[in-house]
C-alpha atoms as a PDB file:
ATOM      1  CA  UNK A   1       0.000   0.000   0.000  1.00  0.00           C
ATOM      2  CA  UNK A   2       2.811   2.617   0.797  1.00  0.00           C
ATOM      3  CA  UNK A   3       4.743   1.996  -2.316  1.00  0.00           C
ATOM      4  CA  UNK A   4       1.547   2.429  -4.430  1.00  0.00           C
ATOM      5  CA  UNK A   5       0.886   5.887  -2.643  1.00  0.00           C
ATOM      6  CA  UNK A   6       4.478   6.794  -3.166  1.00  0.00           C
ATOM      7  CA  UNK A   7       3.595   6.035  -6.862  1.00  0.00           C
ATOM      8  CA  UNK A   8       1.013   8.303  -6.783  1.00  0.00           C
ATOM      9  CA  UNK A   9       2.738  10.877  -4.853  1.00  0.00           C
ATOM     10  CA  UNK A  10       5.144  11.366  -7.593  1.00  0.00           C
ATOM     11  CA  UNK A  11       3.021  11.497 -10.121  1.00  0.00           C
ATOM     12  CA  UNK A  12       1.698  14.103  -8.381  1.00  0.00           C
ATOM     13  CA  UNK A  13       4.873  15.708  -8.059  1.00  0.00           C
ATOM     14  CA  UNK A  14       5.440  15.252 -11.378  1.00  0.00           C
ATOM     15  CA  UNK A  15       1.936  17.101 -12.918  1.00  0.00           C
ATOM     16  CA  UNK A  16       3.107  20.410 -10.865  1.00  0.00           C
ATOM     17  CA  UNK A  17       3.050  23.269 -13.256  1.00  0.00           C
ATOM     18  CA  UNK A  18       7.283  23.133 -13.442  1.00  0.00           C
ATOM     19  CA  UNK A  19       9.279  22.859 -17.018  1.00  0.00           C
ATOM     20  CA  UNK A  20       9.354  18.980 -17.792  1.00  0.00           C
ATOM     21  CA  UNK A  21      12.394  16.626 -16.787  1.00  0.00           C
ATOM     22  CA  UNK A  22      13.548  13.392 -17.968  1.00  0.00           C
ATOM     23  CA  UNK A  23      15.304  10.960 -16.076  1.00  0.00           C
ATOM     24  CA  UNK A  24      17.971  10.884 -18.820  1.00  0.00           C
ATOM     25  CA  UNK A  25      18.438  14.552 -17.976  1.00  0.00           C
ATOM     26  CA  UNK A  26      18.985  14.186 -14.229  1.00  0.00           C
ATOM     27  CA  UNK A  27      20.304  10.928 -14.271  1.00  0.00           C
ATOM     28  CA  UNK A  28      23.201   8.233 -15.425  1.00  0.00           C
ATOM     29  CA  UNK A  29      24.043   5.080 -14.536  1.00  0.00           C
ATOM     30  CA  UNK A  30      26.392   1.988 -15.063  1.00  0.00           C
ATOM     31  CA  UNK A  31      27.519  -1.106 -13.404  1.00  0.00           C
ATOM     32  CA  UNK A  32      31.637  -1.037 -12.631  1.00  0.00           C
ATOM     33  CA  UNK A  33      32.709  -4.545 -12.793  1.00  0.00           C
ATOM     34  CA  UNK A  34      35.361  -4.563  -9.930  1.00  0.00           C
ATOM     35  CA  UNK A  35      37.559  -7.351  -8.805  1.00  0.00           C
ATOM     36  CA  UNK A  36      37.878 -10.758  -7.568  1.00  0.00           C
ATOM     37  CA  UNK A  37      38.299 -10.766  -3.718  1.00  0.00           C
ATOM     38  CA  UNK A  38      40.479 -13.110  -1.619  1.00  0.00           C
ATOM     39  CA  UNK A  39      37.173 -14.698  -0.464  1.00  0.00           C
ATOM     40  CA  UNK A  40      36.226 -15.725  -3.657  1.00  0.00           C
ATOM     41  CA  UNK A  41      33.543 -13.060  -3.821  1.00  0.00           C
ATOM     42  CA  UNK A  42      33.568 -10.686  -6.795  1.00  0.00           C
ATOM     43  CA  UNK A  43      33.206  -6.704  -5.785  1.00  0.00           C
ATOM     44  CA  UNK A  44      31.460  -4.588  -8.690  1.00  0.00           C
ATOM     45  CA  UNK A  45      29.583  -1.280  -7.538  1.00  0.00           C
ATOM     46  CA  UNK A  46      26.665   0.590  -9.523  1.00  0.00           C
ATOM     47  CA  UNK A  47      27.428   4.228 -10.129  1.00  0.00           C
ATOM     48  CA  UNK A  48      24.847   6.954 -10.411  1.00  0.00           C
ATOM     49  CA  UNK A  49      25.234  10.215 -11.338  1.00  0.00           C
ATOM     50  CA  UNK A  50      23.208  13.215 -11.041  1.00  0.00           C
ATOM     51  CA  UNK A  51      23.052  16.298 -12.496  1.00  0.00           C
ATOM     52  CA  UNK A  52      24.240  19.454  -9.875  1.00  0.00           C
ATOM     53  CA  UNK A  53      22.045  19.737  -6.621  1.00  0.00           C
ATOM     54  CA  UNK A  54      20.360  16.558  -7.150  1.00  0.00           C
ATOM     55  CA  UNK A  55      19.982  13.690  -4.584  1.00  0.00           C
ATOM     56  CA  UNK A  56      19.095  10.224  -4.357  1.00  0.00           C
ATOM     57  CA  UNK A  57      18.671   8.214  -0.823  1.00  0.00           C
ATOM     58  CA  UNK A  58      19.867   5.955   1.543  1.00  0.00           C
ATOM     59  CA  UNK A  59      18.950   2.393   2.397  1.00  0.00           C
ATOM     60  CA  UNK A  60      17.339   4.199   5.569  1.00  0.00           C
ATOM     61  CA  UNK A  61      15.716   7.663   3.798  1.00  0.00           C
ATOM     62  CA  UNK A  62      14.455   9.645   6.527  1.00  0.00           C
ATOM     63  CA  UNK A  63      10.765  11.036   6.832  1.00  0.00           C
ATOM     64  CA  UNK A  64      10.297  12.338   3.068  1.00  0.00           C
ATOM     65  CA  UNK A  65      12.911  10.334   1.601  1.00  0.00           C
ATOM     66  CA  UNK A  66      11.846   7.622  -0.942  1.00  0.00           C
ATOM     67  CA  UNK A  67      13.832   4.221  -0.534  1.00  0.00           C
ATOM     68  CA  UNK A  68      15.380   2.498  -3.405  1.00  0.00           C
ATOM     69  CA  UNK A  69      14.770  -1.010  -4.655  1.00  0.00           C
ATOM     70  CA  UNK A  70      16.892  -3.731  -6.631  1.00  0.00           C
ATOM     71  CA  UNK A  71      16.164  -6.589  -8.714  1.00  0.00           C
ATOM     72  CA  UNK A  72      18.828  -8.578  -9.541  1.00  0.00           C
ATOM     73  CA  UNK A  73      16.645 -12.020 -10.358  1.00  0.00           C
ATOM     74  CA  UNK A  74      18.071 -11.788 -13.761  1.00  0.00           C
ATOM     75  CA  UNK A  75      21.329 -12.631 -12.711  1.00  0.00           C
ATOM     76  CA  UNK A  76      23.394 -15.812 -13.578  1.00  0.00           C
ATOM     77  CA  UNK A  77      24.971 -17.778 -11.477  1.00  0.00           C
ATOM     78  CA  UNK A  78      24.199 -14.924  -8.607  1.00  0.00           C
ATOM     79  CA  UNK A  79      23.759 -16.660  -4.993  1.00  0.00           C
ATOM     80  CA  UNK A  80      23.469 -13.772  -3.140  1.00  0.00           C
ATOM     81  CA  UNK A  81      24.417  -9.660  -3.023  1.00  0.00           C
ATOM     82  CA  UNK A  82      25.652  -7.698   0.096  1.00  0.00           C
ATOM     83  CA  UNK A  83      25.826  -3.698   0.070  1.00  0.00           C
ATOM     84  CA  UNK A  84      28.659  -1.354   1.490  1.00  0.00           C
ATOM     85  CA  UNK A  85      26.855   1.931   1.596  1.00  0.00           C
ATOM     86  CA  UNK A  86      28.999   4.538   1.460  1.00  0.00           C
ATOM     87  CA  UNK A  87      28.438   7.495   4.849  1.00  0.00           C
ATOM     88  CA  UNK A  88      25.586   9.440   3.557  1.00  0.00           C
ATOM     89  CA  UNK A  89      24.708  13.016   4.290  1.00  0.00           C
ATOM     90  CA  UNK A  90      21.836  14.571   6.421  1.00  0.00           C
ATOM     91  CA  UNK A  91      19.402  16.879   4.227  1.00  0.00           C
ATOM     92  CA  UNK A  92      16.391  18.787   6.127  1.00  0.00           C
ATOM     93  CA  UNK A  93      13.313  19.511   3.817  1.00  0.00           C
ATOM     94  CA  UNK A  94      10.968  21.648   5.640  1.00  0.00           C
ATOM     95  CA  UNK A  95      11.835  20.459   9.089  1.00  0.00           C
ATOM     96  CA  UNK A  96      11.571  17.160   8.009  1.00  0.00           C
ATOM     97  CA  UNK A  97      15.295  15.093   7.414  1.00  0.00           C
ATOM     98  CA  UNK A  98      16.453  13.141   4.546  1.00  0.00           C
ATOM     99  CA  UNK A  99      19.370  10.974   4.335  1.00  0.00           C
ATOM    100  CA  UNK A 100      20.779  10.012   1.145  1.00  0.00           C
ATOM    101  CA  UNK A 101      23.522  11.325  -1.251  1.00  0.00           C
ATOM    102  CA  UNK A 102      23.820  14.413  -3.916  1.00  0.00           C
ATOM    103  CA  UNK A 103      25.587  14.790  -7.143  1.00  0.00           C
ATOM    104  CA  UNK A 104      27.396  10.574  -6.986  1.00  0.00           C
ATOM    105  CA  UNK A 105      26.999   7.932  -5.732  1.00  0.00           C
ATOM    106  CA  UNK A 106      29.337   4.557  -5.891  1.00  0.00           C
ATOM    107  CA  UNK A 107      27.338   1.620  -4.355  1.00  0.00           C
ATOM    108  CA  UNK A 108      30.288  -1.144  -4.164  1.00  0.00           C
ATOM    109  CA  UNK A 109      28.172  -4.547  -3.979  1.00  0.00           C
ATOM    110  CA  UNK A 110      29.822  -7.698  -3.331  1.00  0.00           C
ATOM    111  CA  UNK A 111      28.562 -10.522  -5.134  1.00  0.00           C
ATOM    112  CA  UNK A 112      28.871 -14.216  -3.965  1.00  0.00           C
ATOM    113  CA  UNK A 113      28.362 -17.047  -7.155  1.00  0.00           C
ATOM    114  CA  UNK A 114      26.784 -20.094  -6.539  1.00  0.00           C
ATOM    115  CA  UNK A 115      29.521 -22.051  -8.782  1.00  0.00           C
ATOM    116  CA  UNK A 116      32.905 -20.376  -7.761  1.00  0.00           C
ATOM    117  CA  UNK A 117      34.284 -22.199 -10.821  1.00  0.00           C
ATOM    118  CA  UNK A 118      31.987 -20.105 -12.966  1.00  0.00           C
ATOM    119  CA  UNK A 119      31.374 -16.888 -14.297  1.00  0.00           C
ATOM    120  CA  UNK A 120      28.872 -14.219 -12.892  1.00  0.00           C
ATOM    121  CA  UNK A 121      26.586 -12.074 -15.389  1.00  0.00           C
ATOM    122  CA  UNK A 122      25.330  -9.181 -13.096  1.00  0.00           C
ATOM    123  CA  UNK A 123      22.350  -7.369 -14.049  1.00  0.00           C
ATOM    124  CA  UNK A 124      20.334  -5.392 -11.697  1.00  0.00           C
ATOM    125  CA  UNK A 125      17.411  -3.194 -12.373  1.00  0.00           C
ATOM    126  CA  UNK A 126      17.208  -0.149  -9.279  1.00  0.00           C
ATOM    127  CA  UNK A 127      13.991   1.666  -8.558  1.00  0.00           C
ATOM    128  CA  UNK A 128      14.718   5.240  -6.776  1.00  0.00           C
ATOM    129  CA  UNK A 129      14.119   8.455  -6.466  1.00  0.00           C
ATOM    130  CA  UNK A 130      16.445  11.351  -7.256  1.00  0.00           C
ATOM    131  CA  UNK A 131      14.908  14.856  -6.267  1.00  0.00           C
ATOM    132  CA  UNK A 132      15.609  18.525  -6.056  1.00  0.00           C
ATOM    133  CA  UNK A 133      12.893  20.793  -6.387  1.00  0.00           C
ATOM    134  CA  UNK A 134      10.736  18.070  -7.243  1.00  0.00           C
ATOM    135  CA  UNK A 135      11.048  14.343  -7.255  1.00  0.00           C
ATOM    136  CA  UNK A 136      11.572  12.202 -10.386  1.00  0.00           C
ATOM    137  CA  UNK A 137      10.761   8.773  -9.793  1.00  0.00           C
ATOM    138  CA  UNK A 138      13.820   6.773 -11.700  1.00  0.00           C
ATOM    139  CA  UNK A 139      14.074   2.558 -12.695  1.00  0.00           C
ATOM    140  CA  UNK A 140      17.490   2.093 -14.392  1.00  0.00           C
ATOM    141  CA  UNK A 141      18.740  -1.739 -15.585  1.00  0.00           C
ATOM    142  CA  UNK A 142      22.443  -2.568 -15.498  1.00  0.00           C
ATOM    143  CA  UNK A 143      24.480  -5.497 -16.598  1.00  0.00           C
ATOM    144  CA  UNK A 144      28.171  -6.392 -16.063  1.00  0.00           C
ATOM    145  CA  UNK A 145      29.837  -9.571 -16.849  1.00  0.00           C
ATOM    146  CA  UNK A 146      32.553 -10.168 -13.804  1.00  0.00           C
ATOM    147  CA  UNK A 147      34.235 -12.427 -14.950  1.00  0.00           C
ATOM    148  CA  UNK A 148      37.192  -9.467 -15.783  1.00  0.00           C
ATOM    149  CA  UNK A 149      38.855  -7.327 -13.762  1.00  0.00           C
ATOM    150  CA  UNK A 150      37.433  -3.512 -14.145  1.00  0.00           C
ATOM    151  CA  UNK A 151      38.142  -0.126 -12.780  1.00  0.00           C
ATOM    152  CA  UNK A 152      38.452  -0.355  -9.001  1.00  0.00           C
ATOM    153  CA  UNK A 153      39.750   3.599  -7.945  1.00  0.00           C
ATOM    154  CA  UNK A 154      36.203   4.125  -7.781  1.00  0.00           C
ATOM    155  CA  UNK A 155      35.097   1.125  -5.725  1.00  0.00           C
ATOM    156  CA  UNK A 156      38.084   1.242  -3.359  1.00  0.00           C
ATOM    157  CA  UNK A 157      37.513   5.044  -2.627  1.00  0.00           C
ATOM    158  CA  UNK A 158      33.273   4.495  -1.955  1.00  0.00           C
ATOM    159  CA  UNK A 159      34.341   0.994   0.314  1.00  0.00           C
ATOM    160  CA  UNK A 160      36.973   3.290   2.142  1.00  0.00           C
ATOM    161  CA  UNK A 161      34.225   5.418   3.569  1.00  0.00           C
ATOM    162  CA  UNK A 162      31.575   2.880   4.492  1.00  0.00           C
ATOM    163  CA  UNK A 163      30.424   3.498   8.303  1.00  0.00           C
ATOM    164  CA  UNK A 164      33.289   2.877  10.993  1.00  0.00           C
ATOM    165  CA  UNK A 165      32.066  -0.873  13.374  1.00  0.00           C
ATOM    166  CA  UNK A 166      31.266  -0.010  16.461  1.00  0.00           C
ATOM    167  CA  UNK A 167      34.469  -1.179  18.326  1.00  0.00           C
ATOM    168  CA  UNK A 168      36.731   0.288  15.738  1.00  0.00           C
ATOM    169  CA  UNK A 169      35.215   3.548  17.010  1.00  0.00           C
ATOM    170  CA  UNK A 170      35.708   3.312  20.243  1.00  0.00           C
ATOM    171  CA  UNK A 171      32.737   2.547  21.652  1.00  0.00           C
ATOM    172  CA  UNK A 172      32.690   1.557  25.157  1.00  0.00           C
ATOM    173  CA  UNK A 173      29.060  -0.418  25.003  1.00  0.00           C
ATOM    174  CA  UNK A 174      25.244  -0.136  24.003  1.00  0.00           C
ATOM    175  CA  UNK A 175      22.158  -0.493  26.329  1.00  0.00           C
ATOM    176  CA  UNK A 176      19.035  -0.259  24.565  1.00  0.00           C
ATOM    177  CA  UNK A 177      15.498  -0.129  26.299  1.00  0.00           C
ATOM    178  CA  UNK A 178      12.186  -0.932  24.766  1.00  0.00           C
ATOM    179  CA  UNK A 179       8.701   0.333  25.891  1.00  0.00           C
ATOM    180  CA  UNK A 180       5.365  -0.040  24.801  1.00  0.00           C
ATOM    181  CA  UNK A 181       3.289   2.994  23.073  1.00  0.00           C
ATOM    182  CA  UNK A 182      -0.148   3.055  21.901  1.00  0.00           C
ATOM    183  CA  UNK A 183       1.108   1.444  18.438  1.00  0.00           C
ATOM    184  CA  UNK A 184       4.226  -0.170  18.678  1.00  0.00           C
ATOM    185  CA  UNK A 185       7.284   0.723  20.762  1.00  0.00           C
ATOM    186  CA  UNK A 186       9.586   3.249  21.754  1.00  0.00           C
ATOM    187  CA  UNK A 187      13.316   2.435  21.748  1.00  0.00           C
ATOM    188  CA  UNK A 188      16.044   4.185  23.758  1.00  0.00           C
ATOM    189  CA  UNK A 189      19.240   3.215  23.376  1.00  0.00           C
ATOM    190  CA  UNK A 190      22.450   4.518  25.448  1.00  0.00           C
ATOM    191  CA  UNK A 191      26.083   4.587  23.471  1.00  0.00           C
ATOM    192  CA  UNK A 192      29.177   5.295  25.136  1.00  0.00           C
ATOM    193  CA  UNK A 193      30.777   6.774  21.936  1.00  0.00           C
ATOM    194  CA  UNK A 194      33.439   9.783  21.401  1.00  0.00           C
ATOM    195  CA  UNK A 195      32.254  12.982  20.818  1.00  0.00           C
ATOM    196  CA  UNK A 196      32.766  13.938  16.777  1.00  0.00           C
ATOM    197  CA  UNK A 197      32.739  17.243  17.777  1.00  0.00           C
ATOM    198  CA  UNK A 198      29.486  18.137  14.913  1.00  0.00           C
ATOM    199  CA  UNK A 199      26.199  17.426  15.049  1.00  0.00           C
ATOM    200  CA  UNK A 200      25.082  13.653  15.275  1.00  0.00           C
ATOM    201  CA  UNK A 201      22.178  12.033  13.637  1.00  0.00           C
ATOM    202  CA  UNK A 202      21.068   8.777  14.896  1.00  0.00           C
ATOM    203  CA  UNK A 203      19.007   6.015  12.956  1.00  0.00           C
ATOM    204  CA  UNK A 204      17.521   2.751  14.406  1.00  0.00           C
ATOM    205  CA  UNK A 205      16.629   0.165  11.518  1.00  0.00           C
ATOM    206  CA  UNK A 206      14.872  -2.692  12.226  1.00  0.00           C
ATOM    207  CA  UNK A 207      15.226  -6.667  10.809  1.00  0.00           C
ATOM    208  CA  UNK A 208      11.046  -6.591  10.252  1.00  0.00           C
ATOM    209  CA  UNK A 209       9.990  -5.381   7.101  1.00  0.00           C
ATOM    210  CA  UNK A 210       7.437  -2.461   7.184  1.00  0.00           C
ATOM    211  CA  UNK A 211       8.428  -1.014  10.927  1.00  0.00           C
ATOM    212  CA  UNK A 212       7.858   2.567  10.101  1.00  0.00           C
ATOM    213  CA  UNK A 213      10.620   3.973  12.172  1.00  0.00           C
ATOM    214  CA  UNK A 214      10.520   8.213  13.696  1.00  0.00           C
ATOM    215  CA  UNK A 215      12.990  10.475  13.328  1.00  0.00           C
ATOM    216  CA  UNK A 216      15.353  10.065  16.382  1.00  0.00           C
ATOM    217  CA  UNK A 217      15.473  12.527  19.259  1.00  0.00           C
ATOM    218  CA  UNK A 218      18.695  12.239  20.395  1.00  0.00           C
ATOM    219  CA  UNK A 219      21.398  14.518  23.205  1.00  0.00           C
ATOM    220  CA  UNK A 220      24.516  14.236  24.324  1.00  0.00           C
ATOM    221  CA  UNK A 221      26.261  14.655  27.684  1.00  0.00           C
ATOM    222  CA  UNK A 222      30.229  13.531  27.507  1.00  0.00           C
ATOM    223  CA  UNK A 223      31.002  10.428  26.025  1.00  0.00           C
ATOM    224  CA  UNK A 224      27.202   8.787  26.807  1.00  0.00           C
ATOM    225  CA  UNK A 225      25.126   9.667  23.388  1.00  0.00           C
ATOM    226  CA  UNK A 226      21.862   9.240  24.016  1.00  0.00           C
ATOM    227  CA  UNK A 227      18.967   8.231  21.292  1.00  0.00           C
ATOM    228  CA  UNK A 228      14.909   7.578  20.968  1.00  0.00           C
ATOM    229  CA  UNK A 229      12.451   6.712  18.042  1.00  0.00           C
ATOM    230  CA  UNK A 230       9.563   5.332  18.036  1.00  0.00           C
ATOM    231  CA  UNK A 231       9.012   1.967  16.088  1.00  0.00           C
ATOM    232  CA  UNK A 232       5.298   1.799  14.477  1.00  0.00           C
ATOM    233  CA  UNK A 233       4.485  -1.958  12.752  1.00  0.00           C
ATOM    234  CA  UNK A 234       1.672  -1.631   9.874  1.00  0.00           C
ATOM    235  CA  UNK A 235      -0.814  -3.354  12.771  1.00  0.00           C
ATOM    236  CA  UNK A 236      -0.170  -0.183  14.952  1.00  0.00           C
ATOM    237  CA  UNK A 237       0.423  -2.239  17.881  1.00  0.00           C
ATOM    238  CA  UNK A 238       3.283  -3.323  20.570  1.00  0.00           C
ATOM    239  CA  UNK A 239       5.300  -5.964  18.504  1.00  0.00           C
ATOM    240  CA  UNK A 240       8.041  -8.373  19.604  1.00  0.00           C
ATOM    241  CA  UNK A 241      11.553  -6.634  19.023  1.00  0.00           C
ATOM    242  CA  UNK A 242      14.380  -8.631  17.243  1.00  0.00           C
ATOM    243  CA  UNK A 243      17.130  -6.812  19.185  1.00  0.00           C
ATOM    244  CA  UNK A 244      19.995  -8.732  17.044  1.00  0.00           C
ATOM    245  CA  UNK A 245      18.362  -7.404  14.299  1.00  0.00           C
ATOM    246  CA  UNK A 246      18.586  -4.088  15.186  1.00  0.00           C
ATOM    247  CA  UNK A 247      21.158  -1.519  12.912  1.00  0.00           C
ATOM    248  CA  UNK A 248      22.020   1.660  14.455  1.00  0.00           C
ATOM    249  CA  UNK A 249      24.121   4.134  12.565  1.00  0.00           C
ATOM    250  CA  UNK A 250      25.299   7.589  14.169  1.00  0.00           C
ATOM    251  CA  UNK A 251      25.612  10.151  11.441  1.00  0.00           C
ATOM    252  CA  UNK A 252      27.900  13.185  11.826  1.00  0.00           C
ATOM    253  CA  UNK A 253      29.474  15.451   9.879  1.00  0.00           C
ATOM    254  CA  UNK A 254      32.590  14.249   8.824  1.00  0.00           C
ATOM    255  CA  UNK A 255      32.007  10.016  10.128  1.00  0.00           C
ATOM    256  CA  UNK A 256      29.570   7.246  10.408  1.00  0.00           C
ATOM    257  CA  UNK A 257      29.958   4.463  12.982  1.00  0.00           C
ATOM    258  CA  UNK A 258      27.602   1.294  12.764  1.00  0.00           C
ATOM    259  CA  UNK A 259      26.361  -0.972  15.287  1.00  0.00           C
ATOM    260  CA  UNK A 260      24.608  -4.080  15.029  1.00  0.00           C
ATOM    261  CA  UNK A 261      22.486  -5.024  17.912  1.00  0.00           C
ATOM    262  CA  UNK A 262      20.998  -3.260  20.511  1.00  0.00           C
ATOM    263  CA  UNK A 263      21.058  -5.077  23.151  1.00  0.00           C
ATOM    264  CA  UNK A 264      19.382  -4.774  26.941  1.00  0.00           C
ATOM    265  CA  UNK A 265      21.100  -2.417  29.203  1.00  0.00           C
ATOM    266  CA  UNK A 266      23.569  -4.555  31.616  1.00  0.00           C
ATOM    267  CA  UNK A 267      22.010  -4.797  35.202  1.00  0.00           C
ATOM    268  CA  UNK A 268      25.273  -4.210  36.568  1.00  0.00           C
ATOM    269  CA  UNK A 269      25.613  -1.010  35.588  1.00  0.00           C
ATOM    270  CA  UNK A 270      23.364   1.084  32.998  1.00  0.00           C
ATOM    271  CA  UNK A 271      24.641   5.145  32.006  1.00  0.00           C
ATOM    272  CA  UNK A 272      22.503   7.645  33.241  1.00  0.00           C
ATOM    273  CA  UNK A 273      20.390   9.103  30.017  1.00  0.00           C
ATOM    274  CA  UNK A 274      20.412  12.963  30.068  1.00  0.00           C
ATOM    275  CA  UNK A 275      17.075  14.500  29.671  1.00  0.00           C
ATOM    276  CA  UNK A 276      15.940  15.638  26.224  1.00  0.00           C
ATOM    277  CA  UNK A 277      14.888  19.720  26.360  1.00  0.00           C
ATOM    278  CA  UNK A 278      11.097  20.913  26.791  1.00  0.00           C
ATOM    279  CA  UNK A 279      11.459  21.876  23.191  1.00  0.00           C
ATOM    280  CA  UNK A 280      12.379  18.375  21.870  1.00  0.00           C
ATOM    281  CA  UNK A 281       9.574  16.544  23.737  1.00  0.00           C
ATOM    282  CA  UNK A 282       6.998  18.936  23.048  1.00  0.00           C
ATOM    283  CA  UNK A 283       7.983  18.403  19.475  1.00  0.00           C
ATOM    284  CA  UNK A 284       8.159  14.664  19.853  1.00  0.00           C
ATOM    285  CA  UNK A 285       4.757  14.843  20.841  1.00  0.00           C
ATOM    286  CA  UNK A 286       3.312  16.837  18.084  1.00  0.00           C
ATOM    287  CA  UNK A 287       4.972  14.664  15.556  1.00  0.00           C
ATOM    288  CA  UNK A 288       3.690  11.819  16.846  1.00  0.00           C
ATOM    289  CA  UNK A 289      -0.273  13.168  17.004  1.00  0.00           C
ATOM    290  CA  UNK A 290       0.678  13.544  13.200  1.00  0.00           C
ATOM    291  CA  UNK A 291       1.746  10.100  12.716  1.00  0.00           C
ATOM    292  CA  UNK A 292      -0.808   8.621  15.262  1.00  0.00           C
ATOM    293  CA  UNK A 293      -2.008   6.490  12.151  1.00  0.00           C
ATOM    294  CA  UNK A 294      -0.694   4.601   9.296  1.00  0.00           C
ATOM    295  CA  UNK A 295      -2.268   7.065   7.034  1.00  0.00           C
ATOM    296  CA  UNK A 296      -1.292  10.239   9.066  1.00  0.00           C
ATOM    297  CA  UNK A 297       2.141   8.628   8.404  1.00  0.00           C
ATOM    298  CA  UNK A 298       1.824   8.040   4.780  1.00  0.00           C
ATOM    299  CA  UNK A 299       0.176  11.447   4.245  1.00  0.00           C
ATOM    300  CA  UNK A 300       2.911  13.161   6.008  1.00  0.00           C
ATOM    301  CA  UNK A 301       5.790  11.866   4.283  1.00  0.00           C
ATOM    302  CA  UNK A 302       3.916  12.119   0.810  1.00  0.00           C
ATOM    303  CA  UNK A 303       3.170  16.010   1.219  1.00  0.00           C
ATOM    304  CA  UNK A 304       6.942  16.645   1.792  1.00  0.00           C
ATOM    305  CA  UNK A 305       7.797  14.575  -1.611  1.00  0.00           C
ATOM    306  CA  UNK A 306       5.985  17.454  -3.568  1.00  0.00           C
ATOM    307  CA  UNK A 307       7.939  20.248  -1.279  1.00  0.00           C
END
């Protein structure tokens, strides 16, 4: 249902009385072949460019932010994929945030064959959205055959700035509490991380599919960083949380750090959370009568598509 009334969104977006784009305008794309790893994997990488002061998104968009999608069933000999996303930037639409990446993007994918002897044909076909003023909604097919070695500068410099692991940043440990709201749960989690020294944006993905996850509130007091969003399952009610399965990625200005899991805060000794302003919960709270359905949700992040 969301997907189809993203569909319609930007169609919507798309009849606004602005001068007519085509994708080919905004838009290129190609699959870079890569190497053969010491694994036995193979690492290729779709690139995307976009014309000056466009964007295209993140795995995790953000409020108004459209997700993209790939297909690579038409593959041969193509057991399975895994993505290094490259640290993406923080955009704010509106008051609303967006995370995703302007002008290029490098994708480095790392392909694993079912028949190692064998040769890989790659082809992937990516649904996303690249915006600016408006949103253009985008489908592009690609095709590589791996089996030779092709440009790598490219790959190598978008894998070199994938999100830092957790304990390569320093961080000292993760407690993560869960509480019940009205139609799903809130999530808190406590990270003894460095300061970056810039502003920090925190994002909680989840291993179920169609969690509709808020816009973190997050402070900061020393080295204990502090983050809360609420997590909102298409039933609208309290759910049973995969905790293993949760991603959290702090975003700042100039780094990214990753950390999988959020586990339950230890009961020997849990970091005092500081308090989040008047301003931020008062906030909270009139985001969240805006969201307080599916549809408020939907409708919400639809009108800042057009914006």
């Amino acid at each position: 249902m969301m997907m189809h009334a993203l569909s319609f969104a930007l169609a919507l977006c798309l009849a606004m009385p602005v001068q007519a784009l085509t994708q080919d305008e905004v838009l290129s794309a190609r699959m870079l072949p890569g190497w053969q790893t010491a694994t036995g994997t193979h690492m290729a990488a779709l690139d995307l460019k976009l014309a000056p002061g466009w964007k295209t998104y993140w795995r995790a968009p953000g409020e108004a932010g459209i997700p993209p999608s790939f297909d690579f069933s038409a593959s041969t000999n193509l057991k399975s994929v895994r993505f290094h996303w490259p640290r993406p930037a923080v955009f704010d639409l509106n008051g609303m945030q967006t995370i995703g990446y302007h002008d290029h993007l490098v994708l480095p994918v790392e392909v694993t064959p079912l028949d190692a002897t064998m040769p890989v044909t790659l082809r992937a076909t990516v649904d996303l959205g690249v915006c600016k003023d408006i949103c253009i909604p985008a489908s592009v097919t690609l095709s590589a055959d791996l089996s030779q070695q092709g440009e790598t500068g490219a790959i190598r410099s978008a894998l070199a700035s994938v999100p830092t692991a957790a304990k390569a940043a320093g961080m000292t440990g993760i407690g993560c509490t869960v509480d019940p709201i009205a139609d799903g749960l809130r999530l808190t989690a406590d990270i003894g991380l460095p300061d970056p020294g810039s502003k920090e944006v925190v994002v909680f993905e989840t291993a179920t599919s169609g969690v509709w996850v808020s816009q973190s509130n997050s402070a900061r007091k020393g080295a204990l960083l502090t983050a809360t969003s609420d997590l909102v399952p298409p039933g609208g009610t309290p759910f049973a949380l995969d905790r293993s399965g949760v991603t959290v990625t702090v975003i700042a200005e100039n780094s990214a750090v990753e950390i999988n899991g959020c586990p339950a805060p230890s009961t020997t000794h849990r970091p005092r959370a500081p308090d989040f302003s008047q301003k931020n919960r008062g906030r909270s709270r009139h985001f969240l009568r805006r969201c307080s359905s599916r549809r408020g949700r939907i409708s919400t992040k639809l009108q800042g598509l057009c914006r």
